[in-house]
PDB file of N, CA and C in Angstrom:
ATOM      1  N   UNK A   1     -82.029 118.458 -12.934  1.00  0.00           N
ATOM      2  CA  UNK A   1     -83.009 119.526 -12.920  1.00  0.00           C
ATOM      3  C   UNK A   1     -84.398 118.886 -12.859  1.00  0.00           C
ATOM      4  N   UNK A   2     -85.223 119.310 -12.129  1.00  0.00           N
ATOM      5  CA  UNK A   2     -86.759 118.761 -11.791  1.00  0.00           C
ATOM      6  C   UNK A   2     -87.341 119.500 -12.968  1.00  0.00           C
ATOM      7  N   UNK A   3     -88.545 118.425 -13.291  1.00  0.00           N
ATOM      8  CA  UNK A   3     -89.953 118.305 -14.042  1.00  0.00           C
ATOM      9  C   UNK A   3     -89.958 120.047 -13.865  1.00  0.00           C
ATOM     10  N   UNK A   4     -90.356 120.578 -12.736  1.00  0.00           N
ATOM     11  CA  UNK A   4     -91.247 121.798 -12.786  1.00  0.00           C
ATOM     12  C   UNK A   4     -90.329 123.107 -13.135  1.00  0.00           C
ATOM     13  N   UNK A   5     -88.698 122.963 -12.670  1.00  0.00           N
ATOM     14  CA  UNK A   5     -87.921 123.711 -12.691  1.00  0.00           C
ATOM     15  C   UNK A   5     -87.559 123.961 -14.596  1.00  0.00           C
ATOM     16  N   UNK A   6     -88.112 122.600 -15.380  1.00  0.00           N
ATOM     17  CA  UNK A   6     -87.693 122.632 -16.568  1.00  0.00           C
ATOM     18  C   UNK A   6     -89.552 122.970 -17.302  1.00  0.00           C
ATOM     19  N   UNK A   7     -90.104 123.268 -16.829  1.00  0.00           N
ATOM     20  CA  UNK A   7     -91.270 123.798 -17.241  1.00  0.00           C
ATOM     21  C   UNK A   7     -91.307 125.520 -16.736  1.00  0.00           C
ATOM     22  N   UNK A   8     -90.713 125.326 -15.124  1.00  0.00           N
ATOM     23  CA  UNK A   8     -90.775 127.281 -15.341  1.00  0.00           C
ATOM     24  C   UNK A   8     -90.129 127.847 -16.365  1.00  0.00           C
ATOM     25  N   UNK A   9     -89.123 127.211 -16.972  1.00  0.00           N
ATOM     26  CA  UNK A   9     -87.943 127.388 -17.685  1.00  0.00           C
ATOM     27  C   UNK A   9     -88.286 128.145 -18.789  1.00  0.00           C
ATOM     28  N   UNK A  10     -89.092 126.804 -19.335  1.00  0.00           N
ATOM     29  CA  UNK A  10     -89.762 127.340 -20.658  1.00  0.00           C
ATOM     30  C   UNK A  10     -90.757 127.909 -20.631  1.00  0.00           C
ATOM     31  N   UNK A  11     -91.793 128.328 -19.463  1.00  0.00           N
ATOM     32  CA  UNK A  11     -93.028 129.443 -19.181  1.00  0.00           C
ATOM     33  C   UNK A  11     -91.745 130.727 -19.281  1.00  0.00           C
ATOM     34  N   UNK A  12     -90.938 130.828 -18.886  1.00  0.00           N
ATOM     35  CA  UNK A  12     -90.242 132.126 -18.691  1.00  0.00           C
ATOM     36  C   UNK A  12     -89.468 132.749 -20.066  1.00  0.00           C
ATOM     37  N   UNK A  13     -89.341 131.317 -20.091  1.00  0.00           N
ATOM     38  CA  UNK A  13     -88.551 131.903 -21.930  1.00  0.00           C
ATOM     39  C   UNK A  13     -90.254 132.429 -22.928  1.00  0.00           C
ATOM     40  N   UNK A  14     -91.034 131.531 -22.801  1.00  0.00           N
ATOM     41  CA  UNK A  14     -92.281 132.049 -23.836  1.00  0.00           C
ATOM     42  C   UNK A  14     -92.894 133.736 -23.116  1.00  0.00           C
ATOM     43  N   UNK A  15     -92.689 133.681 -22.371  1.00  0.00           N
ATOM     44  CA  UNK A  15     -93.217 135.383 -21.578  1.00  0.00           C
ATOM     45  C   UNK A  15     -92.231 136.243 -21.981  1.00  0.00           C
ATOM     46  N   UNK A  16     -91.265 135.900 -21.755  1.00  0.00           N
ATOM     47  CA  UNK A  16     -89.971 136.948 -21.736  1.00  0.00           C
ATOM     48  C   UNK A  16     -90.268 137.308 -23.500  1.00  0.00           C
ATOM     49  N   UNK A  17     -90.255 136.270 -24.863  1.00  0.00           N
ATOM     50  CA  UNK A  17     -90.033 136.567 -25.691  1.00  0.00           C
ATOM     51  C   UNK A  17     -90.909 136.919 -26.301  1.00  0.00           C
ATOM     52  N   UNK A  18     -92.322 136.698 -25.794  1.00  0.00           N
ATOM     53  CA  UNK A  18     -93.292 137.642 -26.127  1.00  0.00           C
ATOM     54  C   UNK A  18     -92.863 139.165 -25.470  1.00  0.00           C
ATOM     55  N   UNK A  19     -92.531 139.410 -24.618  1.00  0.00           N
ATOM     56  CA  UNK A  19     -92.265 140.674 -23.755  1.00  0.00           C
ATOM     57  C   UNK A  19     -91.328 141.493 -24.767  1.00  0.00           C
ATOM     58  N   UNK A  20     -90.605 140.859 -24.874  1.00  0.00           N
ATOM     59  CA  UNK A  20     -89.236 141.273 -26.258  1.00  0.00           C
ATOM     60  C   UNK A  20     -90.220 141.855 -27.256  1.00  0.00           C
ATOM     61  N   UNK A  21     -91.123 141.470 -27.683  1.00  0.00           N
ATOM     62  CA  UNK A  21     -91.839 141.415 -28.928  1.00  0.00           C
ATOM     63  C   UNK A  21     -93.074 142.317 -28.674  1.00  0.00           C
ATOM     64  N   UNK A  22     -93.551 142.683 -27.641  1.00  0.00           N
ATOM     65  CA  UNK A  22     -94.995 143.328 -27.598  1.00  0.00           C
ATOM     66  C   UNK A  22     -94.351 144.616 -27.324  1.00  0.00           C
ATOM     67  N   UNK A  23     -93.042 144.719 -25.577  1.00  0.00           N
ATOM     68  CA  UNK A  23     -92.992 145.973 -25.089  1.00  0.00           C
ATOM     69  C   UNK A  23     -91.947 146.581 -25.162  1.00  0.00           C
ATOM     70  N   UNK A  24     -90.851 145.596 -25.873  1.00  0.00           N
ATOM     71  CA  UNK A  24     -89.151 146.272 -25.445  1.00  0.00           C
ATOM     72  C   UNK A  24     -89.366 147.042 -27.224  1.00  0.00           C
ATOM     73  N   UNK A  25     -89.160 148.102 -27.259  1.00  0.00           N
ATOM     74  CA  UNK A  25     -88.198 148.430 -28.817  1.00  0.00           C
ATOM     75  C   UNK A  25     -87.170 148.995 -28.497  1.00  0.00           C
ATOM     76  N   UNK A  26     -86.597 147.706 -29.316  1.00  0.00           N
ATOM     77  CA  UNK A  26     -85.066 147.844 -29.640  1.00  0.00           C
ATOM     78  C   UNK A  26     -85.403 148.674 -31.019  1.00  0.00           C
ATOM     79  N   UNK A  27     -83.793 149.020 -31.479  1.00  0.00           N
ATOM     80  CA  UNK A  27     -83.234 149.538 -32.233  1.00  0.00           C
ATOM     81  C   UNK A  27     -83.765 149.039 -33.751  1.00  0.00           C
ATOM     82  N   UNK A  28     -84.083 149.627 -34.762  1.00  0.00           N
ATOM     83  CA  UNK A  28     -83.750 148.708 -36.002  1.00  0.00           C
ATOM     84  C   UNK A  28     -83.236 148.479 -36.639  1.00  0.00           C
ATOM     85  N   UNK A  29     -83.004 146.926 -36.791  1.00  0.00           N
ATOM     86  CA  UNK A  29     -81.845 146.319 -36.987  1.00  0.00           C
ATOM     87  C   UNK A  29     -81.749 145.197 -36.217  1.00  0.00           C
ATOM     88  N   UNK A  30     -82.159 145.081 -35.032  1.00  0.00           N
ATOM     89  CA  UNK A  30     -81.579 144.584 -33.740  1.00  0.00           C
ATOM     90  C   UNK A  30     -82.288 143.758 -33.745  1.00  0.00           C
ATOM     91  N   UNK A  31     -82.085 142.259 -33.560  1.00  0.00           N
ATOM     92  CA  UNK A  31     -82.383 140.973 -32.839  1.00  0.00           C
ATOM     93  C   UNK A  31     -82.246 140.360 -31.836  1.00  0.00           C
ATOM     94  N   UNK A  32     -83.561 140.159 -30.495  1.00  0.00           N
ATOM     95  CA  UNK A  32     -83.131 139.563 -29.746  1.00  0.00           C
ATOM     96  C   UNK A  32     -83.608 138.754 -29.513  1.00  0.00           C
ATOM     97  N   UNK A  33     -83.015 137.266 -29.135  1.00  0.00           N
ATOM     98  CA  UNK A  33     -83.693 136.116 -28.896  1.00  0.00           C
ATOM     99  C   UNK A  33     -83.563 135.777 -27.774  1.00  0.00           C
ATOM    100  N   UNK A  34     -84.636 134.809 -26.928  1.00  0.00           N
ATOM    101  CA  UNK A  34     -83.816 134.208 -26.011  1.00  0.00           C
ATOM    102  C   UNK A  34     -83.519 133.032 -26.218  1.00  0.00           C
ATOM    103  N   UNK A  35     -81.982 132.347 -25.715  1.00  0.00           N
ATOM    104  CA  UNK A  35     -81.763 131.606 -25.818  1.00  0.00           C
ATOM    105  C   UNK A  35     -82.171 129.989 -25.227  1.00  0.00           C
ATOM    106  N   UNK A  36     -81.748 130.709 -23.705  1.00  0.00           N
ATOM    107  CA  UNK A  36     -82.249 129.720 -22.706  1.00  0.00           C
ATOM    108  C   UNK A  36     -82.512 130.414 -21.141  1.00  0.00           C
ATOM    109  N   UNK A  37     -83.240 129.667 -20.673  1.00  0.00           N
ATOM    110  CA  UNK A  37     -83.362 130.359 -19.601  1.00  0.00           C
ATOM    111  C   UNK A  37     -83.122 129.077 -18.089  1.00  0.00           C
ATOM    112  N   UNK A  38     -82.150 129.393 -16.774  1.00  0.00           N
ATOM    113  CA  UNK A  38     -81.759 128.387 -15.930  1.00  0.00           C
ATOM    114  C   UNK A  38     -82.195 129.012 -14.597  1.00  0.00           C
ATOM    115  N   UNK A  39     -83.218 128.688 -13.916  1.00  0.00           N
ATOM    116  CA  UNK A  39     -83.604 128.633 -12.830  1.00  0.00           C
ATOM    117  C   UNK A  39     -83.495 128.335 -11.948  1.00  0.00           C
ATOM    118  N   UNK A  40     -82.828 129.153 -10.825  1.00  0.00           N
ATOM    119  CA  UNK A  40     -82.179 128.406  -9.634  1.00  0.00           C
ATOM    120  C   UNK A  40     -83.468 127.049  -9.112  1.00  0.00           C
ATOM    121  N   UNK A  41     -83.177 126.006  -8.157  1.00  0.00           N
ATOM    122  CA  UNK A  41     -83.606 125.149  -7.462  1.00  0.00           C
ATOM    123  C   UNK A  41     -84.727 126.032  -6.358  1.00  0.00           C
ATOM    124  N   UNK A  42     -84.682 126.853  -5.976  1.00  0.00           N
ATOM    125  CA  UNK A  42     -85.451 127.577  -4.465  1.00  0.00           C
ATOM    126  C   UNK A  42     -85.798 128.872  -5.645  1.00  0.00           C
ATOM    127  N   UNK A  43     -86.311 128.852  -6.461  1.00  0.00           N
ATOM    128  CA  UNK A  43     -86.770 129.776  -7.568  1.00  0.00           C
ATOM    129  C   UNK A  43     -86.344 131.358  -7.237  1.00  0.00           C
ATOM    130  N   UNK A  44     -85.279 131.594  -6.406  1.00  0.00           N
ATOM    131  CA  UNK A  44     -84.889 132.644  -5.985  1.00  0.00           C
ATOM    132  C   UNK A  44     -84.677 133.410  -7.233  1.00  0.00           C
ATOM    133  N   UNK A  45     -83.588 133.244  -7.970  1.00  0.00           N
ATOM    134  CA  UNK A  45     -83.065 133.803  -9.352  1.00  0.00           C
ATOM    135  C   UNK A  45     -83.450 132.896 -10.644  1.00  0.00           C
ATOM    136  N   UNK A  46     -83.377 133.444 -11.771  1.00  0.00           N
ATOM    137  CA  UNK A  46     -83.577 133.041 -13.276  1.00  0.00           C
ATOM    138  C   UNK A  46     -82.290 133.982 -13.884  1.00  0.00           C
ATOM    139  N   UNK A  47     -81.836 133.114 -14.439  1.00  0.00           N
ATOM    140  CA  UNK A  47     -80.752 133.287 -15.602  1.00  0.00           C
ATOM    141  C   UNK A  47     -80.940 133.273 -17.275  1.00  0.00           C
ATOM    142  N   UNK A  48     -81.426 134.604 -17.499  1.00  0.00           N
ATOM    143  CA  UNK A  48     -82.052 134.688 -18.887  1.00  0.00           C
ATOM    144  C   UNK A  48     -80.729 135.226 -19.860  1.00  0.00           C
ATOM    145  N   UNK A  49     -80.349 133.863 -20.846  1.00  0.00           N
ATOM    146  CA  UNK A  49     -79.838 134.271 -21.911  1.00  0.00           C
ATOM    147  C   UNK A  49     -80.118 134.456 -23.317  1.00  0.00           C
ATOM    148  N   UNK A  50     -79.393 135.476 -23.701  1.00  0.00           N
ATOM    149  CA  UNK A  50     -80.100 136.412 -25.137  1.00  0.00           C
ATOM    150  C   UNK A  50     -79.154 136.507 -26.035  1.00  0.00           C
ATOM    151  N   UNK A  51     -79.264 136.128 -26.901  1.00  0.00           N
ATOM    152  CA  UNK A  51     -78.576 136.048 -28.322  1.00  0.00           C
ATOM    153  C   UNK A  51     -78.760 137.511 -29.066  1.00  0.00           C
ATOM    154  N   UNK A  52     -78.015 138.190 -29.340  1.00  0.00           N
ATOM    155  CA  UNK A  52     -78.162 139.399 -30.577  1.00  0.00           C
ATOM    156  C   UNK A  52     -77.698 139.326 -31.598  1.00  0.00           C
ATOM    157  N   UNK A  53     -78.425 140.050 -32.748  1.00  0.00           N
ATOM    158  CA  UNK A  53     -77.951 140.019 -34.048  1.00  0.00           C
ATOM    159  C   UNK A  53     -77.859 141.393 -34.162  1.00  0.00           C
ATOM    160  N   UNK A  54     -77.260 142.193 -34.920  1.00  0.00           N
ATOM    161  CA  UNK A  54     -75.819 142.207 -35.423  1.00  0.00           C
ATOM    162  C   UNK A  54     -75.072 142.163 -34.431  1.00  0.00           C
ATOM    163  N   UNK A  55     -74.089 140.833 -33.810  1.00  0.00           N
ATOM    164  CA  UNK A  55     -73.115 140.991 -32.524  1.00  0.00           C
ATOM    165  C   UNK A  55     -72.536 142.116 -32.231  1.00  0.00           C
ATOM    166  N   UNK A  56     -72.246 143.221 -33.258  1.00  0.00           N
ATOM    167  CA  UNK A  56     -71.553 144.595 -32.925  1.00  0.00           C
ATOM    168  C   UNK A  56     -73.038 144.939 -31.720  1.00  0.00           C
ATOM    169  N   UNK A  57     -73.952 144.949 -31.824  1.00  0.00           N
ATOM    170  CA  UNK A  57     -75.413 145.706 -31.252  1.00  0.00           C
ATOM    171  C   UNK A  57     -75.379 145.377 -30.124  1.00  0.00           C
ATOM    172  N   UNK A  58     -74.578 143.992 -29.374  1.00  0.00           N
ATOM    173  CA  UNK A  58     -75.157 143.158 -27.964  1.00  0.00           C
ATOM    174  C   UNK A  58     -75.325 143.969 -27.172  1.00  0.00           C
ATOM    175  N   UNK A  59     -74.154 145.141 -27.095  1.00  0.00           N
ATOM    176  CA  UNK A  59     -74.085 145.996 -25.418  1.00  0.00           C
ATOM    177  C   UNK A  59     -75.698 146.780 -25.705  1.00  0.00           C
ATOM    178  N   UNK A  60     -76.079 147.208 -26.554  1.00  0.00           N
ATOM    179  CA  UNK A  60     -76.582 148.200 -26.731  1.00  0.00           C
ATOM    180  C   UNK A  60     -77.775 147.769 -26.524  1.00  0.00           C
ATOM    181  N   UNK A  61     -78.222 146.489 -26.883  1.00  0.00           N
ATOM    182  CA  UNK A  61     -79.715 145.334 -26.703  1.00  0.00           C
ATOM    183  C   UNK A  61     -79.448 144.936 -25.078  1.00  0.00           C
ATOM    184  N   UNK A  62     -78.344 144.843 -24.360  1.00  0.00           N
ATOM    185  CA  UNK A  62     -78.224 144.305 -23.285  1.00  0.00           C
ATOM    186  C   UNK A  62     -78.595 145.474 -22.325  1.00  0.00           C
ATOM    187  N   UNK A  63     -78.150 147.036 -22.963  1.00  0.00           N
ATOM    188  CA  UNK A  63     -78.566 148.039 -22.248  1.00  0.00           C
ATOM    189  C   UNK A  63     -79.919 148.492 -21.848  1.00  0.00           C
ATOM    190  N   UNK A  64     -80.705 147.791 -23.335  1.00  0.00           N
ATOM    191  CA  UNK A  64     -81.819 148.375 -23.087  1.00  0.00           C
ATOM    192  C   UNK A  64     -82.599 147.600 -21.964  1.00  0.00           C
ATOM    193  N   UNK A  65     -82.504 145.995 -22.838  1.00  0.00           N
ATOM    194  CA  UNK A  65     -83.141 145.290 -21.764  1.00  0.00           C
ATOM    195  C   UNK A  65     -83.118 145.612 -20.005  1.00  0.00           C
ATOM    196  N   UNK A  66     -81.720 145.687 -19.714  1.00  0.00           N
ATOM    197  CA  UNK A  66     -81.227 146.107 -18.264  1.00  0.00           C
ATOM    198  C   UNK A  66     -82.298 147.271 -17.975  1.00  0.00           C
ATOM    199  N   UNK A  67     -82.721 148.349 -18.814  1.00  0.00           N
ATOM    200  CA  UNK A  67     -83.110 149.557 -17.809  1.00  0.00           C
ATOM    201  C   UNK A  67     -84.880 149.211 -18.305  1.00  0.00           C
ATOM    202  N   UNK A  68     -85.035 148.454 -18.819  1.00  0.00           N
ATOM    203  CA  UNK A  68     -86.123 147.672 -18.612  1.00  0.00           C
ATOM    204  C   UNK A  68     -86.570 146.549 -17.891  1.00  0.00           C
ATOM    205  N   UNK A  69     -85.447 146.287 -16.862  1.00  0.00           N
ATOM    206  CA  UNK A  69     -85.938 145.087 -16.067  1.00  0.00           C
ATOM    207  C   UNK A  69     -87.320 145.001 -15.357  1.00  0.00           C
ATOM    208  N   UNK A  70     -87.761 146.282 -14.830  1.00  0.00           N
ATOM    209  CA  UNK A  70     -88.653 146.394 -13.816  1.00  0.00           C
ATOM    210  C   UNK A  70     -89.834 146.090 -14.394  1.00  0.00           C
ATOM    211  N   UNK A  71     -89.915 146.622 -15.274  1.00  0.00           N
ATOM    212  CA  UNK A  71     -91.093 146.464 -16.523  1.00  0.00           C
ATOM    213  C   UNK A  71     -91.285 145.006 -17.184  1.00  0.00           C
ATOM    214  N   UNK A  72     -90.108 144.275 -17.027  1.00  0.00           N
ATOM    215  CA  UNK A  72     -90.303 143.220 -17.773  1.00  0.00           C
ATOM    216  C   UNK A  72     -90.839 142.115 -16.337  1.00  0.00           C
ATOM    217  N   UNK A  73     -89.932 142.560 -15.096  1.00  0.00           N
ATOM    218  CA  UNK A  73     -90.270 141.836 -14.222  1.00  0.00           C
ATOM    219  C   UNK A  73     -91.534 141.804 -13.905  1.00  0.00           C
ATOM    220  N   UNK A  74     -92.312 143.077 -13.636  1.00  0.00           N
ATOM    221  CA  UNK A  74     -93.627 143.397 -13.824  1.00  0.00           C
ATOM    222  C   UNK A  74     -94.737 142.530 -14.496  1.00  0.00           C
ATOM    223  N   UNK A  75     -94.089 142.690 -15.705  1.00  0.00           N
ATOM    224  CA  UNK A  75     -95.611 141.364 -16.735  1.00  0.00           C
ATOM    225  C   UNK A  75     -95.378 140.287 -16.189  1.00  0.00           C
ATOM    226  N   UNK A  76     -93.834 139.773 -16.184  1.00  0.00           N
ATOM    227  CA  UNK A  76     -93.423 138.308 -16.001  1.00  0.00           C
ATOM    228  C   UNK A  76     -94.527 137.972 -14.478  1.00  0.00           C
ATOM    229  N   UNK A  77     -94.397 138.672 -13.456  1.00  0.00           N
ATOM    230  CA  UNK A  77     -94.864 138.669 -12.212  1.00  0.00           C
ATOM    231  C   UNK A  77     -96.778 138.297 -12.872  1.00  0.00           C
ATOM    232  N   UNK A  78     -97.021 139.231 -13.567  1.00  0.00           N
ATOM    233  CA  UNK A  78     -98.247 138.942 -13.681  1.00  0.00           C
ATOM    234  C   UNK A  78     -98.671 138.139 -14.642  1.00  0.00           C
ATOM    235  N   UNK A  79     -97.955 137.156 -15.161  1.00  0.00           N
ATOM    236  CA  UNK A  79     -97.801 136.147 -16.432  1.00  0.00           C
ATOM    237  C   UNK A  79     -97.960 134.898 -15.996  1.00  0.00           C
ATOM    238  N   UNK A  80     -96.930 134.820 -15.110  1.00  0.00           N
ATOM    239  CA  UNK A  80     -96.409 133.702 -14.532  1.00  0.00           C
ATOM    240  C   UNK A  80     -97.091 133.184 -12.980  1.00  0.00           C
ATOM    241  N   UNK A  81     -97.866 132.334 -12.835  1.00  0.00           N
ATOM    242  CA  UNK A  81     -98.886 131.913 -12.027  1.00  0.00           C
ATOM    243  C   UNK A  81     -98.474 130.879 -10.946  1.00  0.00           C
ATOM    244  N   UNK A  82     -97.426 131.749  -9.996  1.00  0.00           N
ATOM    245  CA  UNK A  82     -96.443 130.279  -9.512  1.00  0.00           C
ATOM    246  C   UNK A  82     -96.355 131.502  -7.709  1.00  0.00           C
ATOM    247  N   UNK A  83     -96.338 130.724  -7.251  1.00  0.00           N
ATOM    248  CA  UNK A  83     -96.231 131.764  -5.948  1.00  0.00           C
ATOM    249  C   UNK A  83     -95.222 132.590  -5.651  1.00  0.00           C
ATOM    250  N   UNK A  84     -93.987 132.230  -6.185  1.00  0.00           N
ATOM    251  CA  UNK A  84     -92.760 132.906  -6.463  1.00  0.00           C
ATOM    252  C   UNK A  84     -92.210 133.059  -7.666  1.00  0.00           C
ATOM    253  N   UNK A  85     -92.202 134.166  -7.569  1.00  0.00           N
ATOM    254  CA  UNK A  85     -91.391 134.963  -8.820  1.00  0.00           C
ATOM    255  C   UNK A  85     -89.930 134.737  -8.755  1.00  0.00           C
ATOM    256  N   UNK A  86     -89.447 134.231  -9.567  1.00  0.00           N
ATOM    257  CA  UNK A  86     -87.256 134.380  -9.589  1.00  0.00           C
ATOM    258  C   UNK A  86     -87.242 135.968 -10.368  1.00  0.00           C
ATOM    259  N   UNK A  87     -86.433 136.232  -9.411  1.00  0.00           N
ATOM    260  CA  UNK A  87     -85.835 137.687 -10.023  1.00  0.00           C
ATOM    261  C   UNK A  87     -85.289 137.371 -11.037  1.00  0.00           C
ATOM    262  N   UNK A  88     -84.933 137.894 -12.350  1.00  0.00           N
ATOM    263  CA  UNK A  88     -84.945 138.080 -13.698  1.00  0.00           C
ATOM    264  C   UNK A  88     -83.173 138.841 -13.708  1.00  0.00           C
ATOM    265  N   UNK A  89     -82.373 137.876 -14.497  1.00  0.00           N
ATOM    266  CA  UNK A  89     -80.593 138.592 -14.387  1.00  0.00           C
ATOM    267  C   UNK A  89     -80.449 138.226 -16.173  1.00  0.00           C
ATOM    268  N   UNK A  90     -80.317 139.107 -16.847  1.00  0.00           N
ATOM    269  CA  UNK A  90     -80.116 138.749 -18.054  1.00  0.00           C
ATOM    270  C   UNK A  90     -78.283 138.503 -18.374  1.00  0.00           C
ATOM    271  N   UNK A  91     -78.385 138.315 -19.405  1.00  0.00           N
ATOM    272  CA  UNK A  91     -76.900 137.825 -19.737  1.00  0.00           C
ATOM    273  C   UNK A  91     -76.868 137.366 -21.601  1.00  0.00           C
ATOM    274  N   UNK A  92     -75.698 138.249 -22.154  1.00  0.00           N
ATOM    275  CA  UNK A  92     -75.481 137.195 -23.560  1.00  0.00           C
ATOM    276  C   UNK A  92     -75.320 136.331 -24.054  1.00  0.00           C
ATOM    277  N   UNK A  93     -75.988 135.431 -24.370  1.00  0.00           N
ATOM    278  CA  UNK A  93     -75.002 134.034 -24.985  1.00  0.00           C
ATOM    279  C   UNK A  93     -73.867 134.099 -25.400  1.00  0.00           C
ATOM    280  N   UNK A  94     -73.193 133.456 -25.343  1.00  0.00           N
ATOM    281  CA  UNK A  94     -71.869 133.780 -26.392  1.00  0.00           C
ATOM    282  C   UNK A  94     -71.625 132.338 -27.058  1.00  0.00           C
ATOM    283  N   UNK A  95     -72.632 131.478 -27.054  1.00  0.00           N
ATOM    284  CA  UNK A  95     -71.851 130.402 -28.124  1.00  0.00           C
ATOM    285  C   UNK A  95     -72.536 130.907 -29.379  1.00  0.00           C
ATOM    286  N   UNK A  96     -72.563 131.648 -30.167  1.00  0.00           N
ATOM    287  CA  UNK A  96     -72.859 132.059 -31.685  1.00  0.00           C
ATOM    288  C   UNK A  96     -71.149 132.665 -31.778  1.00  0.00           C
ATOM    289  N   UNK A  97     -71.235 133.143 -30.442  1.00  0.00           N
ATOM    290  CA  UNK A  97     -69.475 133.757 -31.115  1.00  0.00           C
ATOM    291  C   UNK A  97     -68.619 133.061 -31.011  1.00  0.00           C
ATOM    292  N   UNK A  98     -68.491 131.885 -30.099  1.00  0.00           N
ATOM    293  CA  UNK A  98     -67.555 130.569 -29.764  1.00  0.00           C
ATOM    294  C   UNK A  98     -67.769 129.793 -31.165  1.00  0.00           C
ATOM    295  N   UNK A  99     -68.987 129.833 -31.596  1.00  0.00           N
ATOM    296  CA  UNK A  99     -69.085 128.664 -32.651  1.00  0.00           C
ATOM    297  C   UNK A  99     -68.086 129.297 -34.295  1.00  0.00           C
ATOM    298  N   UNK A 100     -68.882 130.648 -34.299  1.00  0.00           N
ATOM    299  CA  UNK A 100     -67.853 131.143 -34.943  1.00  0.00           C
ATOM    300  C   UNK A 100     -66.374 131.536 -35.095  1.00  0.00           C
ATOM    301  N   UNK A 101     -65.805 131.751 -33.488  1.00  0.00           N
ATOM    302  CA  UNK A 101     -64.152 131.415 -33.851  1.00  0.00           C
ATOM    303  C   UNK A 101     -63.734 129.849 -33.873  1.00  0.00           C
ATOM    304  N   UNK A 102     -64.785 129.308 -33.790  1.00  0.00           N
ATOM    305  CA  UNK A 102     -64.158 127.778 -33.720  1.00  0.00           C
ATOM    306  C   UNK A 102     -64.006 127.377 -35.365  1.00  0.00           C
ATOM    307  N   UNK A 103     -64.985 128.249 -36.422  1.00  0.00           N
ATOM    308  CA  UNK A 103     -65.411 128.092 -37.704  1.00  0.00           C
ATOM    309  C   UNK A 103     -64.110 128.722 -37.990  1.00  0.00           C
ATOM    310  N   UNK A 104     -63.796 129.804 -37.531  1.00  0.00           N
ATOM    311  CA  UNK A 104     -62.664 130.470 -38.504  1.00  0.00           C
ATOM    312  C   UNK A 104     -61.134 129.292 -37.986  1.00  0.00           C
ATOM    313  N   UNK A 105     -61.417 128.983 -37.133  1.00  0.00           N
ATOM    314  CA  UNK A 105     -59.852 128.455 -36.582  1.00  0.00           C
ATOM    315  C   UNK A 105     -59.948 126.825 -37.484  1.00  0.00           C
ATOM    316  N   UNK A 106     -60.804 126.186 -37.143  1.00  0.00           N
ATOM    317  CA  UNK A 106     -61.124 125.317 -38.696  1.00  0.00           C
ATOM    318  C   UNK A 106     -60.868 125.395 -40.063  1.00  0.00           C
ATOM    319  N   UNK A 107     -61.192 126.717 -40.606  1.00  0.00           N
ATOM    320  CA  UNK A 107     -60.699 127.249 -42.133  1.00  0.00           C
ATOM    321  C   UNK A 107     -59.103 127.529 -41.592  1.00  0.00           C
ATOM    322  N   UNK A 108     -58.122 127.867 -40.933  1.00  0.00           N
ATOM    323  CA  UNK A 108     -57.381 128.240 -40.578  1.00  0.00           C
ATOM    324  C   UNK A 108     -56.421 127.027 -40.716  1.00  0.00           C
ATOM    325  N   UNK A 109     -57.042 125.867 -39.870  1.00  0.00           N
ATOM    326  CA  UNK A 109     -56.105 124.687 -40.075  1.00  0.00           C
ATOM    327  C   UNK A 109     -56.230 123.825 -41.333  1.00  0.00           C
ATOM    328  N   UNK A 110     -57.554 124.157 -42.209  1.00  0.00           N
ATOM    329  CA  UNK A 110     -57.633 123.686 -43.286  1.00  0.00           C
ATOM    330  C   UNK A 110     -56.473 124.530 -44.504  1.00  0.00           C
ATOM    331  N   UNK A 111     -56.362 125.833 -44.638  1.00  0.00           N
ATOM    332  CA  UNK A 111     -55.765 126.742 -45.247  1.00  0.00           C
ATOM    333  C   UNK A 111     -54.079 126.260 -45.000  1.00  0.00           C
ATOM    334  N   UNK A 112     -53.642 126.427 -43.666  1.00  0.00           N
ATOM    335  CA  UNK A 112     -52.383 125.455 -43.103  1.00  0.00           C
ATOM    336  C   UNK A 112     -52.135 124.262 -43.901  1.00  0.00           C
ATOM    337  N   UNK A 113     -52.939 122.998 -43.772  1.00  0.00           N
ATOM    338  CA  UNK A 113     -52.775 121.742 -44.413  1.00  0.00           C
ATOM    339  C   UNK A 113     -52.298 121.999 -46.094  1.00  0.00           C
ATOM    340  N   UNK A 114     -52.991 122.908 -46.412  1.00  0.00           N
ATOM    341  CA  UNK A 114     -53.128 123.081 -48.121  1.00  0.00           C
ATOM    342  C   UNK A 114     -51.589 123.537 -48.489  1.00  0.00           C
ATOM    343  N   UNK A 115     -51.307 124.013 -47.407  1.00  0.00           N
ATOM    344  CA  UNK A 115     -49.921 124.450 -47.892  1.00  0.00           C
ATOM    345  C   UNK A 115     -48.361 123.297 -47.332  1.00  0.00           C
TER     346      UNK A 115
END
């Protein structure tokens, strides 16, 4: 990954999560972070991933964001000082939930051994 591709990266994650924070309201209760963000090579697309808290909430944080794309694409467009804009595709993380069945399957083989 190039110097600049790993600097839009993180211009897009600091916009986006201010954006989260100034214009999206979510639910309360609801946490969204971003995780990371992967930028195609020809800045065509951006791959924005988002972590939620309470995991029961994701669809519902993923919904909102979605019918807020235009709006978010909008600031990002006027944020971001690069001649091309990457269209904006959100998506959940899921290693908080990988890490956690990996935690329970761990207590699992520990609980096993004991016996």
């Amino acid at each position: 990954m190039s110097k600049r591709i790993e600097q839009i990266n993180a211009l897009l994650q600091q916009i986006i999560a201010e954006i989260f924070i100034e214009n999206i309201e979510f639910e309360p209760g609801i946490l969204a972070t971003i995780t990371r963000v992967d930028t195609a090579a020809d800045l065509g697309h951006a791959k924005i991933f988002v972590s939620v808290l309470p995991l029961a909430k994701k669809k519902e944080a993923l919904d909102k964001i979605r019918k807020s794309i235009f709006e978010i694409q909008k600031i990002v467009f006027s944020k971001l000082k690069i001649a091309h804009v990457p269209r904006l595709h959100f998506f959940t993380d899921e290693t908080e939930e990988e890490a956690q069945r990996i935690e329970e399957l761990l207590d699992q083989i520990k609980e096993e051994d004991k016996v």
